[in-house]
N, C-alpha and C. Protein backbone atom coordinates (compact mmCIF):
# COMPACT_ATOMS: atom_id res chain seq x y z
N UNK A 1 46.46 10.88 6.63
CA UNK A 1 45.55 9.88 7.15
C UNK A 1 44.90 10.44 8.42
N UNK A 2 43.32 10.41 8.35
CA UNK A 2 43.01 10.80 9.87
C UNK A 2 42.72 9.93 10.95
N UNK A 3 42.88 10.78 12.11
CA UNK A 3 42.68 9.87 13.36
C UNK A 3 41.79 9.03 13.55
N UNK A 4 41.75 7.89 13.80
CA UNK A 4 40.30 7.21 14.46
C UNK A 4 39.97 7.53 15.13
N UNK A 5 38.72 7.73 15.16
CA UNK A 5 37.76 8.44 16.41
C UNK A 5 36.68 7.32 17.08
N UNK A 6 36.85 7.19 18.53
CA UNK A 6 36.23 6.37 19.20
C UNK A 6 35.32 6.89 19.96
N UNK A 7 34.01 7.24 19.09
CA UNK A 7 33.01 8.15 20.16
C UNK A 7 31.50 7.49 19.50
N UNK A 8 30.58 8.00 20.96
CA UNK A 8 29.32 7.96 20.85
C UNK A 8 28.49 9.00 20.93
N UNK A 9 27.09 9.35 19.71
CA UNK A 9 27.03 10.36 20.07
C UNK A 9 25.26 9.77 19.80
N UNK A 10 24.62 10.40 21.19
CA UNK A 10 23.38 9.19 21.58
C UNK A 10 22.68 10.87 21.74
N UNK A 11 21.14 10.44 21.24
CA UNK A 11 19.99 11.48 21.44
C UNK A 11 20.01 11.91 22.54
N UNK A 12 18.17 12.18 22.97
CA UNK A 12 17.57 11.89 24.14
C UNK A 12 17.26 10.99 24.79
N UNK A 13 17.26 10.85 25.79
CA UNK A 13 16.19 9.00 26.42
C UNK A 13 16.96 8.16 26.21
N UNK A 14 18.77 8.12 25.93
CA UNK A 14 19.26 6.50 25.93
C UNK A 14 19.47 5.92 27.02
N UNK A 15 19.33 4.98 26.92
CA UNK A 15 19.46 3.91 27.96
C UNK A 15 20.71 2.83 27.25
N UNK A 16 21.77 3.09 28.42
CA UNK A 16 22.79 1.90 27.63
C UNK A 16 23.33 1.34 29.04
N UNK A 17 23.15 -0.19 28.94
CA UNK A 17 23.42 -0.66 30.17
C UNK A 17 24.71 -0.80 30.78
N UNK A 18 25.13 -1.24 32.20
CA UNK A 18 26.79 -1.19 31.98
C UNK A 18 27.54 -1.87 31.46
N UNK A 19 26.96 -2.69 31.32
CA UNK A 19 28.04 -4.09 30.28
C UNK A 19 27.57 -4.01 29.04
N UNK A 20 27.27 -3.14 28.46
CA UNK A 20 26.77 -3.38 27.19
C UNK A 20 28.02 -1.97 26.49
N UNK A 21 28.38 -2.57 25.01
CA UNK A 21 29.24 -1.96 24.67
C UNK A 21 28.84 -1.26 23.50
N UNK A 22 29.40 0.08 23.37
CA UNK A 22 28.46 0.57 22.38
C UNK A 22 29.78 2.01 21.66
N UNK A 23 30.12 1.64 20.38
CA UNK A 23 31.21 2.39 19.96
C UNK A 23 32.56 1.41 19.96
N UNK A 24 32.54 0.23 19.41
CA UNK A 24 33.50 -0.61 19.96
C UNK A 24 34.04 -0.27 18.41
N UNK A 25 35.57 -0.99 19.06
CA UNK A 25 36.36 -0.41 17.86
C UNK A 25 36.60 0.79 17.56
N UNK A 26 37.66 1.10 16.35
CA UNK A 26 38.08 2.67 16.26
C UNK A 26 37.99 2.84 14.58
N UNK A 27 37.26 3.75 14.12
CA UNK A 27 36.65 3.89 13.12
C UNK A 27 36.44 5.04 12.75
N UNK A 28 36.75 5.96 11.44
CA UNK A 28 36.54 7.59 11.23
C UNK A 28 35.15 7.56 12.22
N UNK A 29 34.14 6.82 11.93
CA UNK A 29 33.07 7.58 12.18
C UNK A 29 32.56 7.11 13.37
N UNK A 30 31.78 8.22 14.50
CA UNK A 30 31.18 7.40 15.61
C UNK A 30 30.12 6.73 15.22
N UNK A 31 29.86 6.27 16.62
CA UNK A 31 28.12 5.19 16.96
C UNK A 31 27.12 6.69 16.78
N UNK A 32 26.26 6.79 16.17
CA UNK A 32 25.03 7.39 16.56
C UNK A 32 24.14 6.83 16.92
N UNK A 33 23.19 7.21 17.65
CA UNK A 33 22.21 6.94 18.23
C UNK A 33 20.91 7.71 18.27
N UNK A 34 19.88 7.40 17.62
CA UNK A 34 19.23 8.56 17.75
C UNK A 34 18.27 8.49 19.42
N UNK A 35 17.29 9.27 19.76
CA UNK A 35 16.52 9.34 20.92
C UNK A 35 15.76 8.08 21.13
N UNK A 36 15.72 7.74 22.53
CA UNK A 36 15.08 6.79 22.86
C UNK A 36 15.56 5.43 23.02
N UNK A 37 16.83 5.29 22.91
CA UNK A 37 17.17 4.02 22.69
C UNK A 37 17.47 3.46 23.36
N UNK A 38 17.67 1.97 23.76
CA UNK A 38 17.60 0.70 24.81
C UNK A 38 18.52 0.10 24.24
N UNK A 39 20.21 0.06 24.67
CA UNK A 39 21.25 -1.11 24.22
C UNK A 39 21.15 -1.58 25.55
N UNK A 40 20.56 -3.28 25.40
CA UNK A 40 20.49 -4.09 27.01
C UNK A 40 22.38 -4.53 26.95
N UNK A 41 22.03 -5.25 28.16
CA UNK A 41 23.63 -6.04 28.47
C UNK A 41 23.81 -7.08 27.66
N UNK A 42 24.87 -7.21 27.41
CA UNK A 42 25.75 -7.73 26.74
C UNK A 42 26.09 -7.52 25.12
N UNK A 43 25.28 -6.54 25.00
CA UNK A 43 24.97 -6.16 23.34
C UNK A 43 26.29 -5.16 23.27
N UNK A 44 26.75 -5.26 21.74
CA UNK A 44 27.86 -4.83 21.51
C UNK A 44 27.40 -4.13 20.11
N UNK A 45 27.87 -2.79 19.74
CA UNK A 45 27.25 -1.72 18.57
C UNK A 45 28.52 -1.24 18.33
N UNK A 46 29.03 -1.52 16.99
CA UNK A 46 30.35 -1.13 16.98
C UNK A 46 30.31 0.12 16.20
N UNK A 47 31.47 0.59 16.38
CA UNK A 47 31.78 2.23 15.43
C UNK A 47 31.14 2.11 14.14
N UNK A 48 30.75 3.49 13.63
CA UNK A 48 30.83 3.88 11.87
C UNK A 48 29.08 2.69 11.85
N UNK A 49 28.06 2.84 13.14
CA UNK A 49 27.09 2.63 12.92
C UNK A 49 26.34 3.68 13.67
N UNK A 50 25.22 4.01 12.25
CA UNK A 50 24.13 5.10 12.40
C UNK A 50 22.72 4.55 12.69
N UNK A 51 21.55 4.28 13.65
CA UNK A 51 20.44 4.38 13.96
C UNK A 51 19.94 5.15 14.59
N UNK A 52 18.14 5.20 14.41
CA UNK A 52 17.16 6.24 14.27
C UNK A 52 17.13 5.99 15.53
N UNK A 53 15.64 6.55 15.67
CA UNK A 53 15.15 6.92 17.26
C UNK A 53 14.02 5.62 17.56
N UNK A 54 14.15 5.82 19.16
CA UNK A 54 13.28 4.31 19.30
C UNK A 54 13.98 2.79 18.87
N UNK A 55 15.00 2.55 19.01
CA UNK A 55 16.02 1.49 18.96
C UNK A 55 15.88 0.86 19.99
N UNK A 56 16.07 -0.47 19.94
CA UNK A 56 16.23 -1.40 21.29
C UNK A 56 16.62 -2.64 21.01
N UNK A 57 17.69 -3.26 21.78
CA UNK A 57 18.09 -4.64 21.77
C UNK A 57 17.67 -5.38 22.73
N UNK A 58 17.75 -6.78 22.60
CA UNK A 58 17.74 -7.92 23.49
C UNK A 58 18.86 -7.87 24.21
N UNK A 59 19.15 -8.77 25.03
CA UNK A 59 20.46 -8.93 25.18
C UNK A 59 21.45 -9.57 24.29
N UNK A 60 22.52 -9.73 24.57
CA UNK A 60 23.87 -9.99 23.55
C UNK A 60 23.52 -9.96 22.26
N UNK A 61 23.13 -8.74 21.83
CA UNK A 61 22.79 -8.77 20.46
C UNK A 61 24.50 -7.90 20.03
N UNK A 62 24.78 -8.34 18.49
CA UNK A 62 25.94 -7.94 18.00
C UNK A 62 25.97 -7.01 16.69
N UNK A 63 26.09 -5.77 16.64
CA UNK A 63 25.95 -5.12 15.41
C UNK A 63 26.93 -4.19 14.82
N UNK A 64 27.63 -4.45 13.79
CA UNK A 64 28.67 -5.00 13.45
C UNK A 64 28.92 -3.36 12.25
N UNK A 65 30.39 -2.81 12.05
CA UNK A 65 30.45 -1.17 11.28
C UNK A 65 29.45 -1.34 10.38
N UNK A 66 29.21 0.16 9.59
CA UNK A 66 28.76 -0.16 8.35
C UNK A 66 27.07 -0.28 8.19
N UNK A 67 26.81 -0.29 9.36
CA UNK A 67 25.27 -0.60 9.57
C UNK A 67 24.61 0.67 9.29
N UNK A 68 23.27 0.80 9.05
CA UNK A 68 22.13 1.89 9.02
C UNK A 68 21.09 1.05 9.36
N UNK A 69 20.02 2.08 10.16
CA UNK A 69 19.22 1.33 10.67
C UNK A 69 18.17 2.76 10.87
N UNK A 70 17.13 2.19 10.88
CA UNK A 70 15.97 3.47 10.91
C UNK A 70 14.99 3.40 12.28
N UNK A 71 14.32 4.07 12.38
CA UNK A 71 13.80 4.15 13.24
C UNK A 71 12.47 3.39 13.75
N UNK A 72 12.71 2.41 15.15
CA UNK A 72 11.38 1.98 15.74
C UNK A 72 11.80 0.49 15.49
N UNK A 73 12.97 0.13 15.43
CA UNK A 73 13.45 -1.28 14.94
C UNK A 73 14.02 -1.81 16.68
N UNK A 74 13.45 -3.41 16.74
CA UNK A 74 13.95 -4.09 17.44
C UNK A 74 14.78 -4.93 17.08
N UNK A 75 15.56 -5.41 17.65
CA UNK A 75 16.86 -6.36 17.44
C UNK A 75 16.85 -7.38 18.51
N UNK A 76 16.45 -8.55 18.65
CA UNK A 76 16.11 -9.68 19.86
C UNK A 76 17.35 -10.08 20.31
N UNK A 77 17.40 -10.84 21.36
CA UNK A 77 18.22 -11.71 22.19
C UNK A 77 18.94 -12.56 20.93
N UNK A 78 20.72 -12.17 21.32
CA UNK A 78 21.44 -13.06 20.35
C UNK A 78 21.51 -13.13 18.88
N UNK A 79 20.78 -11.89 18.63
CA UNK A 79 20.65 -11.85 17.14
C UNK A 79 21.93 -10.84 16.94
N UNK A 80 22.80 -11.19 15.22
CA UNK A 80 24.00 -10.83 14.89
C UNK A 80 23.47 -10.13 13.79
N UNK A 81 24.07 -9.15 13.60
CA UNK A 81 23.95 -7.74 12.07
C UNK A 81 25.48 -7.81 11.83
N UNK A 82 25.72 -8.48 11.14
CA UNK A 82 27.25 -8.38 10.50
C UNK A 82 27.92 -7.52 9.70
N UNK A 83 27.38 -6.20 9.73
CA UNK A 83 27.77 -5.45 9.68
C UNK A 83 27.43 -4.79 7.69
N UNK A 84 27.91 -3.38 7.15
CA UNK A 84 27.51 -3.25 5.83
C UNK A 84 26.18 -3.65 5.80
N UNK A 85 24.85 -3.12 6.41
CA UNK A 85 24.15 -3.56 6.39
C UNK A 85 23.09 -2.64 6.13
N UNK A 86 21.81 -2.89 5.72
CA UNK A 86 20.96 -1.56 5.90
C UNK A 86 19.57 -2.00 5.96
N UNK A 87 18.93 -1.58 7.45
CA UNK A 87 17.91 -1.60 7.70
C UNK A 87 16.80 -0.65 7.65
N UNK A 88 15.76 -0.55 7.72
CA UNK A 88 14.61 0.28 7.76
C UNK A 88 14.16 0.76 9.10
N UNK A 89 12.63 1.07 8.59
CA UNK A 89 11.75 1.73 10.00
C UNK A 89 10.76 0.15 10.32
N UNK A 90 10.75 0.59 11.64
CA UNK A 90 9.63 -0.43 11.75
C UNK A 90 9.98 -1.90 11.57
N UNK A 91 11.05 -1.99 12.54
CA UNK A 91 11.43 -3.79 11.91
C UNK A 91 11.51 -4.13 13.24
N UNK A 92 11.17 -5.69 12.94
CA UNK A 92 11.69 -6.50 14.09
C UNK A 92 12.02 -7.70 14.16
N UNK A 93 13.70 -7.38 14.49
CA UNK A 93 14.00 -9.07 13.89
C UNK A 93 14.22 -9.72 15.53
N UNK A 94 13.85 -10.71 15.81
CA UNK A 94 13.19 -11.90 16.77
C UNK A 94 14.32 -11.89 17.02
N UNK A 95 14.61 -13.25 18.09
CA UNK A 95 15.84 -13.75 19.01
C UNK A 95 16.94 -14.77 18.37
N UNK A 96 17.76 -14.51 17.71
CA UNK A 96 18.61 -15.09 17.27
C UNK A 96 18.46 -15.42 15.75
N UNK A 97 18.30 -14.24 15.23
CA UNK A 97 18.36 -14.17 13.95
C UNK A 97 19.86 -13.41 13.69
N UNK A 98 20.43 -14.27 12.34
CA UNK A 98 21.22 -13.99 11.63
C UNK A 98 20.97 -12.79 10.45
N UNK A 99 22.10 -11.89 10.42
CA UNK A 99 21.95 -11.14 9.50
C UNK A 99 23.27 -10.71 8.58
N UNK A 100 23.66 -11.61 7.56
CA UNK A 100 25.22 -11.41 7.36
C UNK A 100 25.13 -10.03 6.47
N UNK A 101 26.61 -9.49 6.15
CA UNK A 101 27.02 -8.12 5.49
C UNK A 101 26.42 -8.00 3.84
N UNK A 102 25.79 -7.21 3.57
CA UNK A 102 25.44 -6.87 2.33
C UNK A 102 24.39 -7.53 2.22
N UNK A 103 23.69 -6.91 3.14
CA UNK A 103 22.01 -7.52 3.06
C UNK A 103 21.24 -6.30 2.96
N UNK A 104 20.25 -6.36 2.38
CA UNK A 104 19.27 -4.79 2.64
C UNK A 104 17.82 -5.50 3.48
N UNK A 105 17.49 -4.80 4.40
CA UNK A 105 16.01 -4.80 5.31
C UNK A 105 15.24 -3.67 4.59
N UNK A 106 14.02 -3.68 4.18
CA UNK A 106 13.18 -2.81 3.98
C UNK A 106 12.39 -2.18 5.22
N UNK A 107 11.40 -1.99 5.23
CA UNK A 107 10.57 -1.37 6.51
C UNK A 107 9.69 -1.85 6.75
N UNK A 108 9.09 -1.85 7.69
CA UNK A 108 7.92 -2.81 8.57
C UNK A 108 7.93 -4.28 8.00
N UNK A 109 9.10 -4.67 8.25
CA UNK A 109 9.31 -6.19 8.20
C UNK A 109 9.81 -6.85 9.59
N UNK A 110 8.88 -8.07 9.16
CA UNK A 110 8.95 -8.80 10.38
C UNK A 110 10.19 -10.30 10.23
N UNK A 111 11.07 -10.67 11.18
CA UNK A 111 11.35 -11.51 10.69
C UNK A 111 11.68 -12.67 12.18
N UNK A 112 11.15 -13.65 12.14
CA UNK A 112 11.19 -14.66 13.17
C UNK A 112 12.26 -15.05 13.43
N UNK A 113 11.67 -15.79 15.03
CA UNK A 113 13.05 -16.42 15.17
C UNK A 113 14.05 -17.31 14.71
N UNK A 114 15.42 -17.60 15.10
CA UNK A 114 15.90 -18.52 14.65
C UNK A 114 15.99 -17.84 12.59
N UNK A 115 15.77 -17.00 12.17
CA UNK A 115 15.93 -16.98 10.54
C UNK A 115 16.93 -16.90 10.57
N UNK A 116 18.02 -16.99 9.14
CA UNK A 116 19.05 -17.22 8.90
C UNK A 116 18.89 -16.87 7.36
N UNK A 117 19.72 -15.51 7.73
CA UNK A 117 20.38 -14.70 6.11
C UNK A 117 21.41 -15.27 5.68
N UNK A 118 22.02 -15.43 4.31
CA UNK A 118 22.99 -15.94 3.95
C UNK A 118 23.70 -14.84 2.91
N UNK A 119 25.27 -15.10 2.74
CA UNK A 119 25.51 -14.22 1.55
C UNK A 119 26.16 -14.53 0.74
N UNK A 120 27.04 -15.98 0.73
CA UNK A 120 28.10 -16.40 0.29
C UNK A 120 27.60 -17.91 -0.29
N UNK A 121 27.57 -17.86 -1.81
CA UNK A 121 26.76 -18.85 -2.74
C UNK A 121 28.03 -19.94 -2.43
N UNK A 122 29.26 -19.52 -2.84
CA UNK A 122 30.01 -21.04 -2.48
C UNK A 122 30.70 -20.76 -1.15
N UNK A 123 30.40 -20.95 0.14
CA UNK A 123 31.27 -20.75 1.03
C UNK A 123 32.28 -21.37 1.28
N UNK A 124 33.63 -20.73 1.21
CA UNK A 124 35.43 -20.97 0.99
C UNK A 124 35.66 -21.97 0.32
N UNK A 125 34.60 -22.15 -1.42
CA UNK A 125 35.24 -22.93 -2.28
C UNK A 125 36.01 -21.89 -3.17
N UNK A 126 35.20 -20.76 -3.57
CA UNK A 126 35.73 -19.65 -4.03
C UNK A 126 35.43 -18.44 -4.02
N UNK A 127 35.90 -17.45 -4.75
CA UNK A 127 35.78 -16.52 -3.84
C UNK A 127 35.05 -15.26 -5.32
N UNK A 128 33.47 -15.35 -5.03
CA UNK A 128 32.39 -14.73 -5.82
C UNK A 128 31.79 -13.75 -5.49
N UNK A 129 32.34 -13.88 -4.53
CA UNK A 129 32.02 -11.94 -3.27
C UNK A 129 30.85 -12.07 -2.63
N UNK A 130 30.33 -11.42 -1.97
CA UNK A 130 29.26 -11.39 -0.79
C UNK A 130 28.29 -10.88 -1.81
N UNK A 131 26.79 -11.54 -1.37
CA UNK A 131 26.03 -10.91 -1.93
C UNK A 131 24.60 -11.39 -1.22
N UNK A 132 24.42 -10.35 0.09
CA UNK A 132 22.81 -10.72 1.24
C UNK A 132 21.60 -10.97 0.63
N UNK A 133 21.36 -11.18 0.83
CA UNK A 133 19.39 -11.30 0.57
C UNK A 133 18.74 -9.67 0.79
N UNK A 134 17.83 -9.29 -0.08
CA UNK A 134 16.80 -8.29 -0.18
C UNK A 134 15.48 -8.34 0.22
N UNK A 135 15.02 -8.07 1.81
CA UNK A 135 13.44 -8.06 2.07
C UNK A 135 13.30 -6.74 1.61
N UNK A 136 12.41 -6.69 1.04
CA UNK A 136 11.67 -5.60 0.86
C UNK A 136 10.62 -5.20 1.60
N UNK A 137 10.06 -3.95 1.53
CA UNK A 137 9.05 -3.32 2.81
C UNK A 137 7.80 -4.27 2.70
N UNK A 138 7.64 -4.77 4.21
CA UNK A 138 6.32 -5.39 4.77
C UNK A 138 6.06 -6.89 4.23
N UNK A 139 7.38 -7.16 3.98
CA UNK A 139 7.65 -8.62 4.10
C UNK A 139 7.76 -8.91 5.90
N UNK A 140 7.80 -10.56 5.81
CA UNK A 140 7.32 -11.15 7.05
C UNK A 140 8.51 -12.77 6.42
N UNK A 141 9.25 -13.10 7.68
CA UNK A 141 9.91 -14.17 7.41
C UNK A 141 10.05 -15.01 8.68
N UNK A 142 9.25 -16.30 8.59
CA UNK A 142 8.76 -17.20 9.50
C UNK A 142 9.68 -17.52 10.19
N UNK A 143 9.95 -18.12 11.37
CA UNK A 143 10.60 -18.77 12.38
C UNK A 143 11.83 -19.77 11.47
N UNK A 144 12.87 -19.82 12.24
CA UNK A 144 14.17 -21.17 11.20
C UNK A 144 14.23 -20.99 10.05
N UNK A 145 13.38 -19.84 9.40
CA UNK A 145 13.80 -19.95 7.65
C UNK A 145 14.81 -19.58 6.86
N UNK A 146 15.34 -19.67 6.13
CA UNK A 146 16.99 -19.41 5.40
C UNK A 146 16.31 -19.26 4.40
N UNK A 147 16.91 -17.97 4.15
CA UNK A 147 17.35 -17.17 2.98
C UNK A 147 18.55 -17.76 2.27
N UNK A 148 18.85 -17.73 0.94
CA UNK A 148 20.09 -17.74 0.35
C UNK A 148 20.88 -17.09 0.32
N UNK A 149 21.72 -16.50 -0.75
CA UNK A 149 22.39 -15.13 -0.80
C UNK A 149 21.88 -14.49 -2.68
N UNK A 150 21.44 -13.56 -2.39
CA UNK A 150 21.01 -12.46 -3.58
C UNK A 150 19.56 -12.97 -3.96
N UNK A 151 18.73 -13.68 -2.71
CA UNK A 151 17.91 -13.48 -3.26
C UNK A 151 17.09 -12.50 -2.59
N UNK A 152 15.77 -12.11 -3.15
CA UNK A 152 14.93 -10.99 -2.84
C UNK A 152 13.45 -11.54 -2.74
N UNK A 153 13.19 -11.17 -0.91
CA UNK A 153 11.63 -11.07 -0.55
C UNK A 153 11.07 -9.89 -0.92
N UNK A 154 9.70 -10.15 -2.00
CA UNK A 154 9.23 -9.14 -2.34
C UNK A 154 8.24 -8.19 -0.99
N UNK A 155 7.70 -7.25 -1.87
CA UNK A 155 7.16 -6.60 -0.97
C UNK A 155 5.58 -6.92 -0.24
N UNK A 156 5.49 -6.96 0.58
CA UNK A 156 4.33 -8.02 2.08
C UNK A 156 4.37 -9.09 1.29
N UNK A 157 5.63 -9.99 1.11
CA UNK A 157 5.53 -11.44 0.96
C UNK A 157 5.61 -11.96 2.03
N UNK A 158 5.11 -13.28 2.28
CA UNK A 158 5.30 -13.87 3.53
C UNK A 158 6.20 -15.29 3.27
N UNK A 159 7.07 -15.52 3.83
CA UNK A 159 8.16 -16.79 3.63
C UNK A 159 7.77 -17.32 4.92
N UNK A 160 7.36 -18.47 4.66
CA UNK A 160 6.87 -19.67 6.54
C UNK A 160 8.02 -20.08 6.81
N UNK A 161 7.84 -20.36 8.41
CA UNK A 161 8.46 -21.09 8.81
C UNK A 161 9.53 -22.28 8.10
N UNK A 162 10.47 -22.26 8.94
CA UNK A 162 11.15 -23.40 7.95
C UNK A 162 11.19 -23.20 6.31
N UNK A 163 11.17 -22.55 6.02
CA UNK A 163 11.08 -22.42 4.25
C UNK A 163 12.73 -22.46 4.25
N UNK A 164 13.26 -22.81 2.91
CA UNK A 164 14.64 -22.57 2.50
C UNK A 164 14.05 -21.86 0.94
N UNK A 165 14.14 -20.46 1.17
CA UNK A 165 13.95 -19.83 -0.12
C UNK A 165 15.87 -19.82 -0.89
N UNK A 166 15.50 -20.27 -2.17
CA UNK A 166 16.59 -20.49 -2.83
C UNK A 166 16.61 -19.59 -4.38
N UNK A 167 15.30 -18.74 -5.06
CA UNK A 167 14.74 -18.07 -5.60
C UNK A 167 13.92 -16.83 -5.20
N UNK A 168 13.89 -15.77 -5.73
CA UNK A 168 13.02 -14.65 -5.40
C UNK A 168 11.68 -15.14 -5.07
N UNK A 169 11.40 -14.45 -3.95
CA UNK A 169 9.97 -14.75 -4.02
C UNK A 169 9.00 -13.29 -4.32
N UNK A 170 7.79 -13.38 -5.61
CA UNK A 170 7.30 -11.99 -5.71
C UNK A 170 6.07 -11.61 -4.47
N UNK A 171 6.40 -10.18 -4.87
CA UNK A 171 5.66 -9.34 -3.94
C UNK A 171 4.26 -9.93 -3.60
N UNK A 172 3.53 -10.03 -2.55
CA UNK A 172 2.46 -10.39 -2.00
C UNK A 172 1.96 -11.97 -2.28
N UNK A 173 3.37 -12.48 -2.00
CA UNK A 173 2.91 -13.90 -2.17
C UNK A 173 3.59 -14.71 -0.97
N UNK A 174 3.40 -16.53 -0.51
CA UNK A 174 3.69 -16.78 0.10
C UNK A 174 4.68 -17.87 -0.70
N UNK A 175 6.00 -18.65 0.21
CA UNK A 175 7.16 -19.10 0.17
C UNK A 175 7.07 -19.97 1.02
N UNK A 176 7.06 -21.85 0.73
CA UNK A 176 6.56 -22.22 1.93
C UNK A 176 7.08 -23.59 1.37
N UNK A 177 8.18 -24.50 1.94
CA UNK A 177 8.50 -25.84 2.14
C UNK A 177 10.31 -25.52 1.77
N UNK A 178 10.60 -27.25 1.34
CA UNK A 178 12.51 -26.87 1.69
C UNK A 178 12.46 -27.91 0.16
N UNK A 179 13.18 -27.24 -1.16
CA UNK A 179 13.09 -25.69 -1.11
C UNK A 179 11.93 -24.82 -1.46
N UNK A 180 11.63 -23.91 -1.58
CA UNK A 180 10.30 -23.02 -1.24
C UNK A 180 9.83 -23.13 -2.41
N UNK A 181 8.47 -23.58 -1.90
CA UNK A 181 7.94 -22.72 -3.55
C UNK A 181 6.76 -22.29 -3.15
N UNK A 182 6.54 -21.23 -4.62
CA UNK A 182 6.04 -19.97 -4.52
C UNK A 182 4.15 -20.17 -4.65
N UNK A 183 3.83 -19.94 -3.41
CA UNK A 183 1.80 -19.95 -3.90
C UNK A 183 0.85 -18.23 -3.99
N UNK A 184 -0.01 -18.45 -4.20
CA UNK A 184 -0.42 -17.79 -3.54
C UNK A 184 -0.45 -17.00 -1.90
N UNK A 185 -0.82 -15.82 -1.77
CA UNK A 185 -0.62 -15.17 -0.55
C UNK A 185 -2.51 -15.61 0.03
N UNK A 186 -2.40 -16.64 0.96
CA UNK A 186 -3.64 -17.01 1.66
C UNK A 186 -4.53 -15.48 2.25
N UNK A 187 -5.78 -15.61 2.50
CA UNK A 187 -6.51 -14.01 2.84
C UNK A 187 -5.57 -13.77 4.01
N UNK A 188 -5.68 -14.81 5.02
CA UNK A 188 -5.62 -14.47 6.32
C UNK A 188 -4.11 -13.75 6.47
N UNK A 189 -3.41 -13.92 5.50
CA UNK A 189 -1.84 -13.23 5.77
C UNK A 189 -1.58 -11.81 4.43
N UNK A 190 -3.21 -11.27 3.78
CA UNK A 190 -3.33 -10.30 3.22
C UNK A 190 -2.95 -8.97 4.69
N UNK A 191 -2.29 -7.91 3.45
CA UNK A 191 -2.44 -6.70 4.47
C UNK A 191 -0.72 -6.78 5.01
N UNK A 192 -0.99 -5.72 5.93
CA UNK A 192 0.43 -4.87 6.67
C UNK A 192 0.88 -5.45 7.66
N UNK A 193 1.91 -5.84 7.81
CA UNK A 193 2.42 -6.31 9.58
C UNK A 193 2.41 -4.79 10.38
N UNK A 194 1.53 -5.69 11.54
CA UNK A 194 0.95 -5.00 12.34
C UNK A 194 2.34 -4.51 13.42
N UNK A 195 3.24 -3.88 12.93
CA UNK A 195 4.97 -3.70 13.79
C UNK A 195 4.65 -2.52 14.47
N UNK A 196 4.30 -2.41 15.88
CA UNK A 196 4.64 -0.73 16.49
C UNK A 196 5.21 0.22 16.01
């Protein structure tokens, strides 16, 4: 059996604040970090997680083993990555967004505040295994909206505000009331999120 190894191993340009914890836990594999990155205070990045370059958190943001994450992604104030997770380039998930284990993020997706990933269809009635939600690249997910678990935002779909998507929604369309249903993608929300 091998040792746990409790290390960080950070690019160029990191910035990690003093109260901010980064390599927590003991895990075969370290924290990487690629160049450029911003862990503010109170944010916690635990072992056996790999991200790109150009990373940055809010404060007390929580991101949890198991993670991948690509490059140029923000992570807001209070937002949780629960870990087994896998993100893209070009994302930015807002201030207190939820992100439970066995979820996939695509790339240049946007996702508002307050959203809420889910993964667990009967929670502790029984036990059907985890299974996250799928954005796919250049999806956009409005402010308070909940996801289910296994379902999939297609690619530049847009899910509004408040939506409770409970079904896939397809690629380049919009997702909009509780529970969602599926319209057309309006002009004005045609095209790429505009993500740094």
């Amino acid at each position: 059996m091998s040792e746990a190894v409790r290390e960080v191993v950070c690019g160029d340009d990191c910035s990690i604040d003093a109260d901010a914890t980064v390599g927590y836990g003991e895990f075969d594999e370290p924290t990487r970090l690629g160049d450029d990155a911003t862990i503010r205070a109170g944010s916690i990045v635990y072992g056996d997680v790999t991200i790109g370059d150009g990373f940055a958190t809010g404060h007390d943001v929580l991101v949890r083993e198991g993670t991948t994450i690509g490059d140029d992604v923000l992570v807001g104030t209070k937002t949780v990555v629960d870990g087994r997770t896998t993100i893209g380039s070009h994302v930015s998930l807002q201030t207190n967004v939820y992100v439970p284990t066995e979820t996939t993020i695509g790339s240049n997706v946007f996702v508002g505040p307050g959203a809420v990933l889910t993964n667990d269809e009967y929670p502790i009635r029984t036990d059907a295994g985890l299974e996250g939600p799928t954005i796919e690249d250049g999806a956009s997910i409005g402010a308070n909206a909940t996801l289910l678990p296994g379902v999939t935002v297609g690619e530049n779909a847009f899910v509004a505000a408040g939506a409770v998507v409970t079904d896939d929604v397809p690629a380049d369309s919009l997702a909009v009331g509780t529970p969602a249903r599926v319209q057309p993608l309006p002009d004005p929300l045609e095209g790429d999120n505009q993500i740094a």
